[in-house]
Protein backbone atom coordinates (compact mmCIF):
# COMPACT_ATOMS: atom_id res chain seq x y z
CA UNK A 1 51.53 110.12 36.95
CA UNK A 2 54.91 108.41 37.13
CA UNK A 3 55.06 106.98 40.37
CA UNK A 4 58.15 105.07 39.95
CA UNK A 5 60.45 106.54 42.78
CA UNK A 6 63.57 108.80 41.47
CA UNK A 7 65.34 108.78 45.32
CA UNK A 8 65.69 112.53 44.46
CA UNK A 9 64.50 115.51 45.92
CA UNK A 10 63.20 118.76 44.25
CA UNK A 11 64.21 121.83 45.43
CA UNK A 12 62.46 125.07 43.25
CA UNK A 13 63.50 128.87 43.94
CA UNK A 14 60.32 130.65 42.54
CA UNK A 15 61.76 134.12 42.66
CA UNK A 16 64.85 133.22 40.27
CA UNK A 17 64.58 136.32 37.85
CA UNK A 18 61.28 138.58 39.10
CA UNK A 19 63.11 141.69 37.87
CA UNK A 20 63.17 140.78 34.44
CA UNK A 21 59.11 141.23 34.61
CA UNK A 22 58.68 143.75 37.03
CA UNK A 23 55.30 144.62 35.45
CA UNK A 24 54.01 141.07 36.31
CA UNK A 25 55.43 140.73 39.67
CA UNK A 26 54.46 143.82 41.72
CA UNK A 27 52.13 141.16 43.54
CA UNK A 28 53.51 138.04 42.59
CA UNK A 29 56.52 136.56 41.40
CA UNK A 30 58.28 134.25 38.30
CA UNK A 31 56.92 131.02 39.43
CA UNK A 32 52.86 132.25 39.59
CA UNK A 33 53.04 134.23 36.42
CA UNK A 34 50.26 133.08 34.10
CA UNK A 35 51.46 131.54 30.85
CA UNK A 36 49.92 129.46 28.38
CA UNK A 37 45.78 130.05 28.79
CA UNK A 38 45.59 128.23 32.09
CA UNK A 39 48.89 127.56 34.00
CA UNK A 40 51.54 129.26 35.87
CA UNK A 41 54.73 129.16 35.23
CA UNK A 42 55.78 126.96 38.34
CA UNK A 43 53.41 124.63 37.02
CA UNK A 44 55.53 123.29 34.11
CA UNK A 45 59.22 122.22 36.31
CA UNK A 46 56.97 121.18 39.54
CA UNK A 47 54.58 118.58 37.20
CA UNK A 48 57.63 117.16 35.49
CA UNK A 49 58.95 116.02 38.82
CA UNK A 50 56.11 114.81 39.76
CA UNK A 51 55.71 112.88 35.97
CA UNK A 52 59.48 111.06 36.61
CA UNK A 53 59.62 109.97 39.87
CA UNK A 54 60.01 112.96 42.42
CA UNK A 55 57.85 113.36 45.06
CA UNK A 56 59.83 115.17 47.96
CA UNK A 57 59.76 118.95 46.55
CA UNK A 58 60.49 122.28 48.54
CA UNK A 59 60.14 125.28 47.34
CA UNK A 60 62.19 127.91 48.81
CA UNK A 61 60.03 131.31 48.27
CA UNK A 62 61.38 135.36 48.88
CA UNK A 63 58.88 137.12 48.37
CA UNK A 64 55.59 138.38 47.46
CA UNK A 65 54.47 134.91 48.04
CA UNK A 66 51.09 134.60 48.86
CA UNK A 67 49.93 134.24 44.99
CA UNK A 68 51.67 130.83 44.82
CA UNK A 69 50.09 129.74 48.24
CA UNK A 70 46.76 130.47 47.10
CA UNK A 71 47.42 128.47 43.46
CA UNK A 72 49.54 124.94 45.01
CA UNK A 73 47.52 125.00 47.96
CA UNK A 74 48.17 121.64 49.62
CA UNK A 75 49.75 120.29 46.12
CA UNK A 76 46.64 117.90 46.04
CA UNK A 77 46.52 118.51 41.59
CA UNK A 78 50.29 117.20 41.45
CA UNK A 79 49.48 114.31 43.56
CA UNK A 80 51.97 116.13 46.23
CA UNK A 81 49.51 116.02 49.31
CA UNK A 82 51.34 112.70 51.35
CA UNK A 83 52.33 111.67 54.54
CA UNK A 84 56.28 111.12 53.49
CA UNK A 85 57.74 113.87 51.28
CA UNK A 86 54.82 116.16 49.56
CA UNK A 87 55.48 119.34 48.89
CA UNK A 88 57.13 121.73 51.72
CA UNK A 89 56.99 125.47 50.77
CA UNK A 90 59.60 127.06 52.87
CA UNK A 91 59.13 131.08 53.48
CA UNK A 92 61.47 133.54 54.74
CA UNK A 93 60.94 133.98 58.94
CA UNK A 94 59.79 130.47 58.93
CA UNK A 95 61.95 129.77 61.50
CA UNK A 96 65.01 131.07 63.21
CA UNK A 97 67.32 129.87 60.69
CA UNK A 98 66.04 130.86 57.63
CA UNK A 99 66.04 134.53 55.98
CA UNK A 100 65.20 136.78 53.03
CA UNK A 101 68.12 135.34 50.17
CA UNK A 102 69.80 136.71 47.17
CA UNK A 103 71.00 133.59 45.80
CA UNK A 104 71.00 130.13 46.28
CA UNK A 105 73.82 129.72 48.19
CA UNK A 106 72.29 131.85 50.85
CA UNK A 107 68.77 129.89 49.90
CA UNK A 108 70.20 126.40 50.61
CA UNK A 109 72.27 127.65 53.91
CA UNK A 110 68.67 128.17 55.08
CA UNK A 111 67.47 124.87 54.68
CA UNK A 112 70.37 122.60 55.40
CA UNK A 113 69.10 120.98 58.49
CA UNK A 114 66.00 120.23 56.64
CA UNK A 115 68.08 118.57 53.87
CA UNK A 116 70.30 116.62 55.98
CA UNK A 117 66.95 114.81 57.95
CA UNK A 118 66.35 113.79 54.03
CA UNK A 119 66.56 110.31 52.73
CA UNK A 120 67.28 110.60 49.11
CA UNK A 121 70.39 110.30 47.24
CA UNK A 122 70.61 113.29 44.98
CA UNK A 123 68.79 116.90 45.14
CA UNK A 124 67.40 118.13 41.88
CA UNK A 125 67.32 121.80 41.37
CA UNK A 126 65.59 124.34 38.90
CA UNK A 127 64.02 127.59 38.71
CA UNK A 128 60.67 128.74 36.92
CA UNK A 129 61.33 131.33 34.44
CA UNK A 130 61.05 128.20 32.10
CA UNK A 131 57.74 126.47 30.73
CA UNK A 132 59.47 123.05 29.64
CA UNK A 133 58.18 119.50 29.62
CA UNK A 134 61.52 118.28 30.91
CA UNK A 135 62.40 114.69 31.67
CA UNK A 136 64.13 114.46 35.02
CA UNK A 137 64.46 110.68 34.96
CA UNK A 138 66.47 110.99 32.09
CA UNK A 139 68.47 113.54 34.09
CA UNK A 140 68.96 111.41 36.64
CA UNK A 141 69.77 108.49 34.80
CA UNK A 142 72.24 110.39 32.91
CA UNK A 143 74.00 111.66 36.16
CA UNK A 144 74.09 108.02 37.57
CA UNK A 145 75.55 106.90 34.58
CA UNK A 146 78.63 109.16 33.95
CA UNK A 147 79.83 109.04 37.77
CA UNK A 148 79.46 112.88 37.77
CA UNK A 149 79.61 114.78 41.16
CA UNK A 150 77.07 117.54 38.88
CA UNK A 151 75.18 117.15 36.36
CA UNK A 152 73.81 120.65 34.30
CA UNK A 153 70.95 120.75 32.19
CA UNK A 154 71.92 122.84 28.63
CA UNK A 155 70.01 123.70 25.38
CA UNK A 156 72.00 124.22 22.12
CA UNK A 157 70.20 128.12 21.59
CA UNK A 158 71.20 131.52 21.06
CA UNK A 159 70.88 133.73 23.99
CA UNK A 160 67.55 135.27 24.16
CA UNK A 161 67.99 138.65 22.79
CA UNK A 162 66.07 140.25 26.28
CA UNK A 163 68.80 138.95 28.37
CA UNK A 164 71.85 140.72 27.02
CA UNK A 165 69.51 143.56 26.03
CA UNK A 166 68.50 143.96 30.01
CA UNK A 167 72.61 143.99 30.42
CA UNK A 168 72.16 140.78 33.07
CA UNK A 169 72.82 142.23 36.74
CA UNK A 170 74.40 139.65 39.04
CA UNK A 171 70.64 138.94 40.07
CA UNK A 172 70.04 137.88 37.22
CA UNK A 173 72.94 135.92 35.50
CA UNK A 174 72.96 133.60 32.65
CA UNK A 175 75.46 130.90 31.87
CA UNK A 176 77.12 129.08 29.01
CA UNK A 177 79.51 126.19 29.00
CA UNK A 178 82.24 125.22 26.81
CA UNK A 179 82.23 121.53 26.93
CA UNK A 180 85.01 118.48 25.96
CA UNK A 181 82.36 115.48 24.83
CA UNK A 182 79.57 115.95 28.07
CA UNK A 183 82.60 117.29 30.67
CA UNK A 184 82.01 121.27 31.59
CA UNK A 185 85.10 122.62 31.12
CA UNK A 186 84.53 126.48 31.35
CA UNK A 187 81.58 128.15 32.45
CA UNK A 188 81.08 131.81 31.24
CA UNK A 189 78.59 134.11 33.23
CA UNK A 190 76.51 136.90 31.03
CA UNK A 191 78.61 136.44 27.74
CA UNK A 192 77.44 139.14 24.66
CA UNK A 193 78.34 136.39 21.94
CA UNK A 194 76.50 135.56 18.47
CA UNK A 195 75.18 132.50 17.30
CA UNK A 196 74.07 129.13 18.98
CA UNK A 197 75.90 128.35 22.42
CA UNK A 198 75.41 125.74 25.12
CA UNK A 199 72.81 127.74 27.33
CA UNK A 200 72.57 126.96 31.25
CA UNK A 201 69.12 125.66 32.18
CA UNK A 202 69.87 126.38 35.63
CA UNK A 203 68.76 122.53 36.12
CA UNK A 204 71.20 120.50 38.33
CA UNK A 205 71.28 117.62 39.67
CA UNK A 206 74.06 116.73 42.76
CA UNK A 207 74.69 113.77 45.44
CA UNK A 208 72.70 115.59 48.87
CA UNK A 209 75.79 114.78 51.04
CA UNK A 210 78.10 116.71 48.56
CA UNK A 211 75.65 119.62 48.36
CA UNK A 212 75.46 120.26 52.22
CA UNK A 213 79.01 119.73 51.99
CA UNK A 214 79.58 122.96 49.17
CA UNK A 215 76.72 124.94 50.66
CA UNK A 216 78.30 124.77 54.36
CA UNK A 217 81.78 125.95 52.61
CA UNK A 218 80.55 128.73 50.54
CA UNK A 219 77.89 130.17 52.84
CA UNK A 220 80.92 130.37 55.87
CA UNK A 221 83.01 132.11 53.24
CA UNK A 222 80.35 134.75 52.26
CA UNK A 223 79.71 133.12 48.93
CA UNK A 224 76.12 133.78 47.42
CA UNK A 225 75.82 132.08 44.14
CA UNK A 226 76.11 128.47 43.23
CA UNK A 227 77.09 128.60 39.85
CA UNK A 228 79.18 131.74 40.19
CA UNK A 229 81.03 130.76 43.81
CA UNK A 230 80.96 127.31 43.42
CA UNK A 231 80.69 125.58 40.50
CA UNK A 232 83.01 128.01 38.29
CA UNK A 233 85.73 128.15 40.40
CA UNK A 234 85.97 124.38 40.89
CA UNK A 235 85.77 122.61 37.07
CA UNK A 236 89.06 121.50 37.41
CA UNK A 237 88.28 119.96 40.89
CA UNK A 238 84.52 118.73 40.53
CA UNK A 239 83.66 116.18 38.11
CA UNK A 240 80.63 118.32 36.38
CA UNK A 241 79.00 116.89 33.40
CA UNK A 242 76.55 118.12 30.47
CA UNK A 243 72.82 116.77 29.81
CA UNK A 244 71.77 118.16 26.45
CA UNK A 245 67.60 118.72 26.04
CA UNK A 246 66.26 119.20 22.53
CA UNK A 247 62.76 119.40 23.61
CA UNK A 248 60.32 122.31 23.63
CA UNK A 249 61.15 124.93 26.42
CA UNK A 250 59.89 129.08 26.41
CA UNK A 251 62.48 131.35 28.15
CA UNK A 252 60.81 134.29 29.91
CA UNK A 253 63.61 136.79 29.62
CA UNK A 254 61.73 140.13 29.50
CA UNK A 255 57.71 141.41 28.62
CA UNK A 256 58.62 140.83 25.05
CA UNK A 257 60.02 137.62 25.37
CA UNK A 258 56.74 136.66 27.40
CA UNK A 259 54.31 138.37 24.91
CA UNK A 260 56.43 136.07 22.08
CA UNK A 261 56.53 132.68 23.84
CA UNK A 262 52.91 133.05 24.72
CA UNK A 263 51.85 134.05 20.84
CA UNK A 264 54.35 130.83 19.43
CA UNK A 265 51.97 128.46 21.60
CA UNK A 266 49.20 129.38 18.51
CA UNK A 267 51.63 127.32 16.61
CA UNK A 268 50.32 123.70 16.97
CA UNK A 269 53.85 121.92 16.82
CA UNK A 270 55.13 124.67 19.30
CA UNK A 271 52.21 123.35 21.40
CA UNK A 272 52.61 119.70 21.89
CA UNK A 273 56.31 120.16 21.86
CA UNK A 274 55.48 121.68 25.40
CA UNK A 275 52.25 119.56 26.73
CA UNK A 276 52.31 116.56 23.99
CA UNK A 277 55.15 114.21 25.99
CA UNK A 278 53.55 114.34 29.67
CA UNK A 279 50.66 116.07 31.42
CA UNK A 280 51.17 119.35 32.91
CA UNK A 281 48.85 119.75 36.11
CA UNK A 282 47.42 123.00 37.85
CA UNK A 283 45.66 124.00 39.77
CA UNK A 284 41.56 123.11 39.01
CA UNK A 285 38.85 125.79 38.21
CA UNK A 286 35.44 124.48 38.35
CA UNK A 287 33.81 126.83 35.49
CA UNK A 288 31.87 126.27 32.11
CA UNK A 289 33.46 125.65 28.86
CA UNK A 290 34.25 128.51 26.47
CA UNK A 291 30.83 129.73 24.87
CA UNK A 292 30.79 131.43 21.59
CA UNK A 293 28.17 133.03 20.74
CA UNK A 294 26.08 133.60 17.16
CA UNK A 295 27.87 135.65 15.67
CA UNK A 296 31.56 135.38 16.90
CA UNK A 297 34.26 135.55 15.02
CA UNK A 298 37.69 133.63 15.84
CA UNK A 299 40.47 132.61 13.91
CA UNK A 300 43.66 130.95 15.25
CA UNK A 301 43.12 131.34 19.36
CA UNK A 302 43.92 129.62 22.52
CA UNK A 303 41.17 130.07 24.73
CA UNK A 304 41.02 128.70 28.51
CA UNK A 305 37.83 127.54 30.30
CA UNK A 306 34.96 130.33 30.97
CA UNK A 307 35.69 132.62 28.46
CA UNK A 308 32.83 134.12 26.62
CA UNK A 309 33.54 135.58 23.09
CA UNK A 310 30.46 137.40 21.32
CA UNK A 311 33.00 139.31 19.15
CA UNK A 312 36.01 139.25 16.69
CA UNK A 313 39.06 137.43 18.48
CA UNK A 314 42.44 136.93 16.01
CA UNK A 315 45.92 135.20 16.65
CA UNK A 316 45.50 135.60 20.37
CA UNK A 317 45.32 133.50 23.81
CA UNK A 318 43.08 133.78 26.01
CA UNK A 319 42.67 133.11 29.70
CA UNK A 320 40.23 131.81 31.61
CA UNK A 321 37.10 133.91 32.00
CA UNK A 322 38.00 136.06 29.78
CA UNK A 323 34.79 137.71 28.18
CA UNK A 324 34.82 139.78 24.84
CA UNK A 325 31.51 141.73 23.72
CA UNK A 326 29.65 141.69 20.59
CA UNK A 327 31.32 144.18 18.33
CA UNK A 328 34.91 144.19 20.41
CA UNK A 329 37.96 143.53 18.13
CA UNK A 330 40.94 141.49 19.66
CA UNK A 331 44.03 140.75 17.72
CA UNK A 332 47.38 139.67 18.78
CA UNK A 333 46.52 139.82 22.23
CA UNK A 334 47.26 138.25 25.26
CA UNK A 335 44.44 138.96 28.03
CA UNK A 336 44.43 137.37 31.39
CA UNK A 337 42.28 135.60 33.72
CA UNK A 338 39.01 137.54 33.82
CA UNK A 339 39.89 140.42 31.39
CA UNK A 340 36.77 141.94 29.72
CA UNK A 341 36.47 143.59 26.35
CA UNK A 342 33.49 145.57 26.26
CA UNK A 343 31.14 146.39 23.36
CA UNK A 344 33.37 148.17 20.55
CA UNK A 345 36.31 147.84 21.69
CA UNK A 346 39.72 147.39 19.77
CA UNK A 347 42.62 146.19 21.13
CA UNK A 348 46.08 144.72 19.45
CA UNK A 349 48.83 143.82 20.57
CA UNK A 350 48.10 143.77 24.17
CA UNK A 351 49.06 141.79 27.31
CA UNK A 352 46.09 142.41 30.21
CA UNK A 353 46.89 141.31 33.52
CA UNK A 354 43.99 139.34 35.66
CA UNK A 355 40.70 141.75 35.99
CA UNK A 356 41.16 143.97 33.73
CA UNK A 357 38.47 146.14 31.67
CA UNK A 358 38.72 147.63 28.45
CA UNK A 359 35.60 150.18 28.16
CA UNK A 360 33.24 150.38 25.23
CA UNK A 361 34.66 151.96 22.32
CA UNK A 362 37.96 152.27 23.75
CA UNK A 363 40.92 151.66 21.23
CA UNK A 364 44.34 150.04 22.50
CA UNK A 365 47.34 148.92 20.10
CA UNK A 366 50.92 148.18 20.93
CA UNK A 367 53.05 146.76 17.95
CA UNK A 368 54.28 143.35 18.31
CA UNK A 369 58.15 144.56 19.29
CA UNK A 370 56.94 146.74 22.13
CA UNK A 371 52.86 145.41 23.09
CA UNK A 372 50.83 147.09 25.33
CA UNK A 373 50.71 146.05 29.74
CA UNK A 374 47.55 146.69 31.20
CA UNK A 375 48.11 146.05 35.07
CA UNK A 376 46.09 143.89 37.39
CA UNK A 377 42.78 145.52 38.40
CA UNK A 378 42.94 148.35 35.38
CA UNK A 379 39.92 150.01 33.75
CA UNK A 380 41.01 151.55 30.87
């Protein structure tokens, strides 16, 4: 790990888009989604603070929290278990002063005493509905550099066709900016527009003083969004600046979107783009290494730790413990922790939440523009 010091706190809001997925979040929510074989989705923004410097990181949760407890634990795998800074989850009825939020206006107000006790210069913020390998030094450095009061990460992309095709409520918004060089000089909330634009990351990063400053004004005056209630209405007041990332980052926008970025990891450039640059950390499962057995046969898979393939497996990832019987057929799949695929089985095109069981000689196919949920616990 980095262990340079960034003088920059993390702040993550785990809940950020939950009803996008509302299949995958009855009992948990964005930031403890699996995604990629072993990891969750929090895993990817909270390990590249840790990799550039950041080691003071809340987490301000809403609900249906208790998954993401039981996975960060103490944040001992991110190196986050110290005497100074750490990580600090934060839930709603901690304390007195802190309730249930909508946005992050409302989400800061909650924590402001806790962020003016703080030491460090500038607060970094982000959500987790992104699995990126994002450098936050660079960030930083970028933020320093200009003299900007704000600093907004962006990717070059075209909107993700799930967001406009979920018509975006105001839980839920997405953001583009028009920019002059790197100044933000209009920012546009839930455009329907073609082609590539200059897509919000939701990644900021902003001086401490001036943030308890803008929450204390906007939560007085009712406000409830940052980007809508207080960055937007002040460009021609705030000095807010553009950082431009060309890396590797998967958008969970929708079950389709998450089927898709899941699949593209198959892809081996796809892959280091996102795990290549730094080491993503979560959190550790003691178990064996994948066995396949005489007569398996597998052809382009991810497969996590513990699974146990007797049977065909095709263009599919695979999570850990996952367990597919002689004679079971999996293509184009996405199967959670512990999923089992009994004896004859066939199944395409499917996403299996954790536990699942898919009886013998059972058949199951989605298509790959509308795949199959099996929910948590499910014998089919």
């Amino acid at each position: 790990m980095v262990n340079s010091n960034a003088d920059a706190l993390g702040i993550i809001f785990p809940n950020s888009y939950d009803t996008l997925v509302p299949e995958l979040v009855s009992e948990r929510l964005m930031a403890s989604i699996p995604f990629a074989g072993r990891y969750r989705m929090v895993d990817f923004i909270l390990s590249s603070m840790v990799n550039h410097g950041i080691g003071n990181i809340s987490i301000i949760v809403r609900k249906n929290y208790h998954s993401l407890l039981d996975h960060l634990g103490s944040g001992r795998e991110w190196d986050l278990t110290r005497k100074n800074g750490g990580l600090n989850i934060v839930p709603p009825f901690a304390e007195k002063t802190v309730k249930v939020y909508n946005g992050r206006v409302e989400a800061l107000a909650s924590v402001l005493a806790f962020l003016r006790s703080q030491k460090e210069k500038y607060v970094v913020m982000a959500d987790t509905n992104i699995a990126v390998n994002f450098d936050f030094r660079a960030l930083i450095d970028a933020h320093v550099a200009s003299g900007a009061e704000v600093t907004v990460a962006y990717m070059e992309k075209e909107i993700p066709e799930g967001m406009i095709r979920e018509n975006m409520s105001i839980q839920n918004m997405y953001y583009t900016l028009t920019l002059e060089g790197d100044q933000v000089k209009k920012m546009y909330i839930n455009p329907v527009v073609e082609g590539k634009q200059n897509l919000s990351m939701n990644i900021y990063v902003i001086a401490r003083e001036l943030l308890i400053e803008q929450i204390n004004t906007a939560y007085v005056r009712g406000y409830t969004y940052f980007e809508r209630d207080i960055l937007a209405p002040q460009l021609d007041k705030l000095d807010v600046r553009a950082f431009k990332f060309n890396g590797y980052c998967a958008q969970i926008c929708d079950m389709r979107s998450y089927f898709e970025e899941n699949m593209k990891l198959l892809d081996e450039a796809n892959l280091d783009g996102l795990f290549a640059e730094n080491p993503i950390y979560t959190k550790i499962r003691d178990d064996n290494p994948t066995r396949y057995i005489e007569g398996a046969k597998v052809k382009n898979i991810m497969a996590a730790d513990g699974c146990v393939i007797e049977g065909e497996v095709e263009n599919s990832v695979l999570f850990r413990g996952v367990k597919v019987a002689k004679g079971a057929k999996v293509k184009n799949c996405v199967l959670m922790q512990d999923t089992v695929v009994e004896a004859g089985a066939n199944v395409e095109y499917v996403i299996s939440d954790k536990n699942v069981t898919i009886t013998e000689g059972k058949e199951l196919k989605g298509s790959d523009t509308f795949p199959v949920f099996v929910a948590k616990r499910q014998k089919v």
